[in-house]
Every structure is written in C-alpha cells, then in structure tokens.
N, C-alpha and C. Protein backbone atom coordinates (compact mmCIF):
# COMPACT_ATOMS: atom_id res chain seq x y z
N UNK A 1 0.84 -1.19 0.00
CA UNK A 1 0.00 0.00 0.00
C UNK A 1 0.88 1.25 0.00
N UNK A 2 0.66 2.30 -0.49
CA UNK A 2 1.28 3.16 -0.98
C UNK A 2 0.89 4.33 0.16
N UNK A 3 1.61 5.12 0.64
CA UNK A 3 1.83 6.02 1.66
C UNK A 3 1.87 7.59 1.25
N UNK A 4 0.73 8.32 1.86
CA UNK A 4 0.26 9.77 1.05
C UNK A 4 0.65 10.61 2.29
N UNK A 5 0.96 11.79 1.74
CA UNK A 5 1.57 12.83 2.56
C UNK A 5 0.85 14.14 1.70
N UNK A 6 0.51 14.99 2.32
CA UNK A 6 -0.07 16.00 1.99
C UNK A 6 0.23 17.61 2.33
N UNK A 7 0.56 18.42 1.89
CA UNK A 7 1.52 19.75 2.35
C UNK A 7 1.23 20.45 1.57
N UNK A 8 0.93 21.64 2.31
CA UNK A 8 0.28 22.99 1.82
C UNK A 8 1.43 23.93 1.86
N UNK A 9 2.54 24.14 2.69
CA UNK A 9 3.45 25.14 2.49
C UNK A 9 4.62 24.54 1.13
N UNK A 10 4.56 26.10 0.50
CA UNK A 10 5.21 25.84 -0.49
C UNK A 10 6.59 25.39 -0.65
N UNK A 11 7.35 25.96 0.28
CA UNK A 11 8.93 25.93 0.74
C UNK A 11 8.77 24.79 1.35
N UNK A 12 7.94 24.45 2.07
CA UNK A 12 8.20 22.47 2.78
C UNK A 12 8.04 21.70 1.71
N UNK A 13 7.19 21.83 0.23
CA UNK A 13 7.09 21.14 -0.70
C UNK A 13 8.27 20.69 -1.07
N UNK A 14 9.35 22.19 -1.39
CA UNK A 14 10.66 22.30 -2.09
C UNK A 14 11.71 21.14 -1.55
N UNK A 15 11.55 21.21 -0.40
CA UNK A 15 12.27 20.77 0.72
C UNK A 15 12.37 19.07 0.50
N UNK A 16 11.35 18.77 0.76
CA UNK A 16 11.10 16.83 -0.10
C UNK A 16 11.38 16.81 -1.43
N UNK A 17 11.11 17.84 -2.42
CA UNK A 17 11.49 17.73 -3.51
C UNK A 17 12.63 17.35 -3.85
N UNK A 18 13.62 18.36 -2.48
CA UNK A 18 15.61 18.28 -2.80
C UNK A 18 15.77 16.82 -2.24
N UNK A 19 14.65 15.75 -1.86
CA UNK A 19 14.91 14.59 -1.08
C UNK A 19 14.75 13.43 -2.41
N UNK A 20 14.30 14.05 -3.22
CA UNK A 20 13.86 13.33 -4.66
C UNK A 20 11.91 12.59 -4.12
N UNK A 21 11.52 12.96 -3.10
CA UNK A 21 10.60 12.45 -3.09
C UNK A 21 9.43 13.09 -3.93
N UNK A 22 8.68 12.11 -4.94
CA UNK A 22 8.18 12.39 -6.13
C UNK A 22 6.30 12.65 -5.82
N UNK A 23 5.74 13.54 -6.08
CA UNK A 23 4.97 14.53 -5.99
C UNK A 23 3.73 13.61 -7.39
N UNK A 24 2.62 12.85 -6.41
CA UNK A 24 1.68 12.30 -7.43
C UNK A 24 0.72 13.68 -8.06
N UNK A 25 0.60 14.50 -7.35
CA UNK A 25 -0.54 15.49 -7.83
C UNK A 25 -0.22 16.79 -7.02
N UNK A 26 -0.83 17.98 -7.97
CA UNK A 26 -1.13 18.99 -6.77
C UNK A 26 -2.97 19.29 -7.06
N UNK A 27 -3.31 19.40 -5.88
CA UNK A 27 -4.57 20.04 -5.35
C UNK A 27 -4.92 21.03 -5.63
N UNK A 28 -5.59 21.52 -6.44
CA UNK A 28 -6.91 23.16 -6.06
C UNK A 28 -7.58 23.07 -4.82
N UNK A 29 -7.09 24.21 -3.77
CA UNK A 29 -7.68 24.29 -2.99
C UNK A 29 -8.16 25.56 -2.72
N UNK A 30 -8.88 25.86 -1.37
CA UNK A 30 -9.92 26.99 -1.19
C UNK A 30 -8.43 28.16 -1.71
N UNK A 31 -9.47 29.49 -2.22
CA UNK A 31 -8.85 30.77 -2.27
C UNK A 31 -7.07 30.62 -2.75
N UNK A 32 -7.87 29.72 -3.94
CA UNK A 32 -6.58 29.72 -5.14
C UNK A 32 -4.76 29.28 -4.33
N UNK A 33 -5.18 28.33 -3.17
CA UNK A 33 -3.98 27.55 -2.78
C UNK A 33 -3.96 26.27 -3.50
N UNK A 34 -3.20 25.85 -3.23
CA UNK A 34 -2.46 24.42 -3.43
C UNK A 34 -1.69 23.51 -2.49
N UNK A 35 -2.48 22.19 -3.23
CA UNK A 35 -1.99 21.27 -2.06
C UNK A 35 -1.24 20.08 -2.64
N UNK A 36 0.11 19.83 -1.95
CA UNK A 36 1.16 19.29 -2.65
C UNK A 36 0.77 17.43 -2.27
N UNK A 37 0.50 16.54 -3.24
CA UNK A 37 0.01 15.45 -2.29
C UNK A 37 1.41 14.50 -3.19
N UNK A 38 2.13 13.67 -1.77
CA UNK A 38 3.54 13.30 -2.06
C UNK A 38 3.04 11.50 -2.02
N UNK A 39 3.75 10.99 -2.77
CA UNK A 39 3.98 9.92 -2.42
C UNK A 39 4.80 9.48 -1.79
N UNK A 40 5.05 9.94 -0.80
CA UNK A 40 5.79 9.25 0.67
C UNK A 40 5.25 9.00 2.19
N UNK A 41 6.00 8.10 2.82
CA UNK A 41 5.61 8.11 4.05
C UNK A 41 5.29 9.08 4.74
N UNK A 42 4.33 9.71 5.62
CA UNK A 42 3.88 10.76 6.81
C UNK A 42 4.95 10.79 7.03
N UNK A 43 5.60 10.09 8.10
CA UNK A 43 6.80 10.25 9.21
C UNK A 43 7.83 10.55 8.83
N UNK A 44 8.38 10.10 7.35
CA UNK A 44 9.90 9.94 6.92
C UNK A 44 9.61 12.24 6.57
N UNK A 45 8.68 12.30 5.89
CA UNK A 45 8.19 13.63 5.53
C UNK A 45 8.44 14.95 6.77
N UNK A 46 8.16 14.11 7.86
CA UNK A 46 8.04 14.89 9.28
C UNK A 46 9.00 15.15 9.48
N UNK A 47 9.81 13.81 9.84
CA UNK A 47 11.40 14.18 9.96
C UNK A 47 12.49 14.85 9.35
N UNK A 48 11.70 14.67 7.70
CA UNK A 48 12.54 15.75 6.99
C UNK A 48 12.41 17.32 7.30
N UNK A 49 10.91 17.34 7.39
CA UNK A 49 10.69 18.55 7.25
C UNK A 49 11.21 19.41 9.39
N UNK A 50 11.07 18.59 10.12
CA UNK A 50 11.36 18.85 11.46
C UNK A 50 12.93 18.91 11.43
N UNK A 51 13.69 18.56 10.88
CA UNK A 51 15.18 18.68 10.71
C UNK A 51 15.55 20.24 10.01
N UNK A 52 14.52 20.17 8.67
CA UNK A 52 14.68 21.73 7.99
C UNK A 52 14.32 23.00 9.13
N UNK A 53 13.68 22.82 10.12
CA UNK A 53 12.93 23.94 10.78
C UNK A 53 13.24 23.97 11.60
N UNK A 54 13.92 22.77 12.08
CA UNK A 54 14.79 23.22 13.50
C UNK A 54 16.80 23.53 12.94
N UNK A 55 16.51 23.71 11.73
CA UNK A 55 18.30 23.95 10.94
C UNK A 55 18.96 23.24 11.40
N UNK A 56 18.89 21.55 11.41
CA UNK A 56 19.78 20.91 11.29
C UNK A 56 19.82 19.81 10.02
N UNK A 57 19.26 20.67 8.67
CA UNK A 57 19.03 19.81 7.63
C UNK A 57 19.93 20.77 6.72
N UNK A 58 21.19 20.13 5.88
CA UNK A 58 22.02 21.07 4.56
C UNK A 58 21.18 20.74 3.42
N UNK A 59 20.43 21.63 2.56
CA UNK A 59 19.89 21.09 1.67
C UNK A 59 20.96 22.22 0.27
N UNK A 60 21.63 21.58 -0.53
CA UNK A 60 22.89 22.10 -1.80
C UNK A 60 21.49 23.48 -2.74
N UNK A 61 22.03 24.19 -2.49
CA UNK A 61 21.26 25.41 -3.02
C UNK A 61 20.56 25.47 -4.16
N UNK A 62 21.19 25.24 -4.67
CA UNK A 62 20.95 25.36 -6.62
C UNK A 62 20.19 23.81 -6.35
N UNK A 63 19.86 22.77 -5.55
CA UNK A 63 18.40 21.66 -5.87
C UNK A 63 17.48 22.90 -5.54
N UNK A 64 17.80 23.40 -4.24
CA UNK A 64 16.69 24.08 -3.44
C UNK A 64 15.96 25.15 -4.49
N UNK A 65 16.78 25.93 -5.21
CA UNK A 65 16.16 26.57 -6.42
C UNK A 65 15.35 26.34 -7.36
N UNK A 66 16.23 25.18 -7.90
CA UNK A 66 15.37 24.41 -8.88
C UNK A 66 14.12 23.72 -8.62
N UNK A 67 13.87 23.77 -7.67
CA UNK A 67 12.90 22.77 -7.03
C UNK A 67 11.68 23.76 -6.78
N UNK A 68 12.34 24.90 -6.03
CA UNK A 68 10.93 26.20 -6.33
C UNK A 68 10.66 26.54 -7.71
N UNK A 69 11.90 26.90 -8.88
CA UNK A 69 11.48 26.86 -9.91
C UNK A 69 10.21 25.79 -10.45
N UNK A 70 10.52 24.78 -10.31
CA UNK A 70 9.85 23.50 -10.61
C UNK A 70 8.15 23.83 -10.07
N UNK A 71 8.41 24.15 -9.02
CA UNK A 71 7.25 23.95 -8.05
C UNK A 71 6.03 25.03 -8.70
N UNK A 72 7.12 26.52 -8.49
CA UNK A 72 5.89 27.34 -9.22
C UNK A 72 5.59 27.46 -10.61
N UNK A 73 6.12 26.40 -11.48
CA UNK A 73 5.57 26.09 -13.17
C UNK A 73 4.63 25.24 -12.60
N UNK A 74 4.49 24.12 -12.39
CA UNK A 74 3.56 23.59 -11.43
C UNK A 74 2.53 23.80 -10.84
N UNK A 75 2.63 24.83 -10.05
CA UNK A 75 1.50 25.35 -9.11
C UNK A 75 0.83 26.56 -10.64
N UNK A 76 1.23 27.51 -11.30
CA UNK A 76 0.83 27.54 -12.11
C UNK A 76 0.31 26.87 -13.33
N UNK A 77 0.39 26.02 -13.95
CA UNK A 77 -0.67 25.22 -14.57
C UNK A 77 -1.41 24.66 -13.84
N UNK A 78 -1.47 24.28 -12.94
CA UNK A 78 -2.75 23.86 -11.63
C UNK A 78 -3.38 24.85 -11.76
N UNK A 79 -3.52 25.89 -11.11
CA UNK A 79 -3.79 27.38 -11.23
C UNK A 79 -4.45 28.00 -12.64
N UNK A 80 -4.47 27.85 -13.47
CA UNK A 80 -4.92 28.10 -14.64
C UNK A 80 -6.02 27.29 -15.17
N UNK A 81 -6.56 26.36 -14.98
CA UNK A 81 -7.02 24.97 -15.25
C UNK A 81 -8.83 25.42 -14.52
C-alpha cells in the first residue's frame, strides 16, 4: 500500500522535492492555494521537514532553487485549469 503525505506550504514542498521524493498530484484548494500530495511516508516527511525547521538539515542550493522553480511552473498550470 502506498503512503500519502499531503503539504500545503510551499517551501516544505521544495524541501522533499531536494529529497527526490516524487509529488503524485497537486490540489486546487480553497482561495486559489495548493496542495502538494507526495507519495511518501507521513513520518519519513516529518522528519525531513522537522530537521529543515529546526536547521539541522544542509539542503545544496541550486536543488533548493530548482525545485521552487519546478514547483511554481507547477502550481501555475494547476492554477490556470
């Protein structure tokens, strides 16, 4: 069975992204947000993201870029639709 994770902040999206964890869909949600739905474990997600926010996670800059790049082509064609 396959394990769903779901994340609304955009920069925590980025963040799993630099982990290579691969992104089945994004969501239309209320008042033109978006919701990032991951195919990964809850927990492994937590820990990533609880490592980034308490700054003890190095994530190499130029993924971290590319990955917002990525994110908001993305969230724009969602957005348009």
């Amino acid at each position: 069975m396959e394990k769903t994770t779901f994340v609304k902040d955009f920069y925590s999206a980025c963040v799993l992204r630099c982990f290579n964890l691969p992104i089945s869909k994004l969501e239309k949600s209320q008042d033109r947000f978006v919701i990032f739905v991951f195919n990964a474990d809850p927990q492994l997600c937590e820990k990533i993201l609880s490592d980034f926010w308490d700054r003890k996670l190095q994530i190499e800059p130029r993924r971290f870029i590319e990955n917002i790049n990525e994110l908001k082509t993305r969230i724009h064609e969602v957005l348009k639709k």
